[in-house]
Protein backbone atom coordinates (compact mmCIF):
# COMPACT_ATOMS: atom_id res chain seq x y z
CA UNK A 1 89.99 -26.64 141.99
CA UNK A 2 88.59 -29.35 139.53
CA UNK A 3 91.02 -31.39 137.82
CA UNK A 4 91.13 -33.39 134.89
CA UNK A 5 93.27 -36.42 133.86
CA UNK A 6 93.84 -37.20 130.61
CA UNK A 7 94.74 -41.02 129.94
CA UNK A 8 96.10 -41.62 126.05
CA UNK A 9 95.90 -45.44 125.25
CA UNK A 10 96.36 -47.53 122.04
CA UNK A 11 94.85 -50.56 121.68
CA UNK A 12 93.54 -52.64 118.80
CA UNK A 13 90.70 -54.11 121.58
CA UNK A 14 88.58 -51.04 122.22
CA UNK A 15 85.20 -52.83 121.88
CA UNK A 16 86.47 -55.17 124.82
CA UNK A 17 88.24 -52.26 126.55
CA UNK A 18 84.58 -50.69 126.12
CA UNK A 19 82.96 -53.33 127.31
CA UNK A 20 85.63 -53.55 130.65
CA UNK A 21 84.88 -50.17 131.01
CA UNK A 22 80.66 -50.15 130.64
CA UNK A 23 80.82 -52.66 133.21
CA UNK A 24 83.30 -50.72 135.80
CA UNK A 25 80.64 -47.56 135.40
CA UNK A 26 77.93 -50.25 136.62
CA UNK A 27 79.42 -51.91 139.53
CA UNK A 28 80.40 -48.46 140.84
CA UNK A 29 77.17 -46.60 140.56
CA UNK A 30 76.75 -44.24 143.69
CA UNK A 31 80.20 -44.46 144.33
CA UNK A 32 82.46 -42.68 141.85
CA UNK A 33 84.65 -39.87 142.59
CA UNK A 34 84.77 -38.50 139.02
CA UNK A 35 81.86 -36.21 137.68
CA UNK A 36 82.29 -36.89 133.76
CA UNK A 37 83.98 -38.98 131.61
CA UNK A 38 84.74 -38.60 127.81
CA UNK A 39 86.17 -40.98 125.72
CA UNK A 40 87.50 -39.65 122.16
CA UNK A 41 89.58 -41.04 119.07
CA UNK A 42 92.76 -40.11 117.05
CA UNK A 43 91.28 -39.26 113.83
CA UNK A 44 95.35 -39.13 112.92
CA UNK A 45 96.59 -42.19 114.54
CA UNK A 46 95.13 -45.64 114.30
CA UNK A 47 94.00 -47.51 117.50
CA UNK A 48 94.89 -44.34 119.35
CA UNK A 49 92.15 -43.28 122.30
CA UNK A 50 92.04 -40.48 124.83
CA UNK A 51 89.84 -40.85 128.14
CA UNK A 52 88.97 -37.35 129.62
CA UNK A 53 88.03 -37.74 133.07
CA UNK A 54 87.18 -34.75 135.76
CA UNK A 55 87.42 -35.18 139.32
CA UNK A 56 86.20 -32.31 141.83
CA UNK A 57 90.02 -32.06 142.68
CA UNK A 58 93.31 -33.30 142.45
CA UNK A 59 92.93 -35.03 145.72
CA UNK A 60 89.50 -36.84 145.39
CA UNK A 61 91.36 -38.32 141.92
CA UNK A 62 94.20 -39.25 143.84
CA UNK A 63 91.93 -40.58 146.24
CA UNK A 64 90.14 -42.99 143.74
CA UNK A 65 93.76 -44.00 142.62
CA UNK A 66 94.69 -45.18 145.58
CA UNK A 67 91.47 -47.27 145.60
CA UNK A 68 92.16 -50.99 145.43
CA UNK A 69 89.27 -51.83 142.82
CA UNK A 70 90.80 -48.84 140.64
CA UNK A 71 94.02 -50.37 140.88
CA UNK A 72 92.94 -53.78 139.72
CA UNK A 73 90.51 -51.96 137.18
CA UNK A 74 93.53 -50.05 135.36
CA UNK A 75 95.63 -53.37 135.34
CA UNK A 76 92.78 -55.62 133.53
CA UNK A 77 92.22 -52.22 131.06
CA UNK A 78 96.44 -52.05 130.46
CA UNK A 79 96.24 -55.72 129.50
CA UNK A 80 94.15 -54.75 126.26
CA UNK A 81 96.78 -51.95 125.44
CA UNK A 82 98.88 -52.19 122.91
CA UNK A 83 101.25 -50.19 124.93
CA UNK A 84 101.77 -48.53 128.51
CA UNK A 85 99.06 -45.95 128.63
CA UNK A 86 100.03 -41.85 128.87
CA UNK A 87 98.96 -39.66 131.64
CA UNK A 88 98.21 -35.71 132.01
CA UNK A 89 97.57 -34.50 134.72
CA UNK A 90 95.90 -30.92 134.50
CA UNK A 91 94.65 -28.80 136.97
CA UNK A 92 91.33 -26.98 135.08
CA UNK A 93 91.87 -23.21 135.18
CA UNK A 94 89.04 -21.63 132.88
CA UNK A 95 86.53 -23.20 130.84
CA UNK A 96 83.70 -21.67 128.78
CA UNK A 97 80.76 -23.14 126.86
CA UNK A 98 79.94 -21.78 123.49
CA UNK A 99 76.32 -21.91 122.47
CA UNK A 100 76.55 -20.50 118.76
């Protein structure tokens, strides 16, 4: 079952959380476990982000948290937070794609 975690992050950094981020996607070319990554914006709160990230399944994502790059990864991104980052984790049951 594919899964999808959804991190919720404020920070008043983003173009160097961005930039972190754009560089993590480069070094680990060929050897991510997540399939797609979104990356949206708050329109009601200020410097408030959501990351959207699906994994194949709940235990490849697990997997790649356990990784020790991840784990150094998510500590330099929490150090341009504004506060401790939110996570959902959600197994994905149906999904459609509208074409109207």
């Amino acid at each position: 079952m594919r899964f999808i975690q959804i991190i919720e992050f404020k920070t008043s950094r983003i173009d160097e959380f961005n930039a972190l981020l754009d560089s993590w996607v480069e070094k680990n070319e060929g050897n991510r476990l997540a399939t797609r990554a979104v990356q949206t914006r708050d329109r009601n709160k200020e410097n408030v982000y959501l990351n959207i990230v699906e994994f194949p399944s709940y235990e490849q994502a697990m997997e790649n948290s356990k990784r020790p790059e991840t784990t150094e990864f998510a500590a330099q991104l929490m150090a341009l937070c504004d506060e401790p980052p939110l996570f959902r984790n959600l197994d994905l049951l149906n999904e459609r794609t509208f074409q109207d």
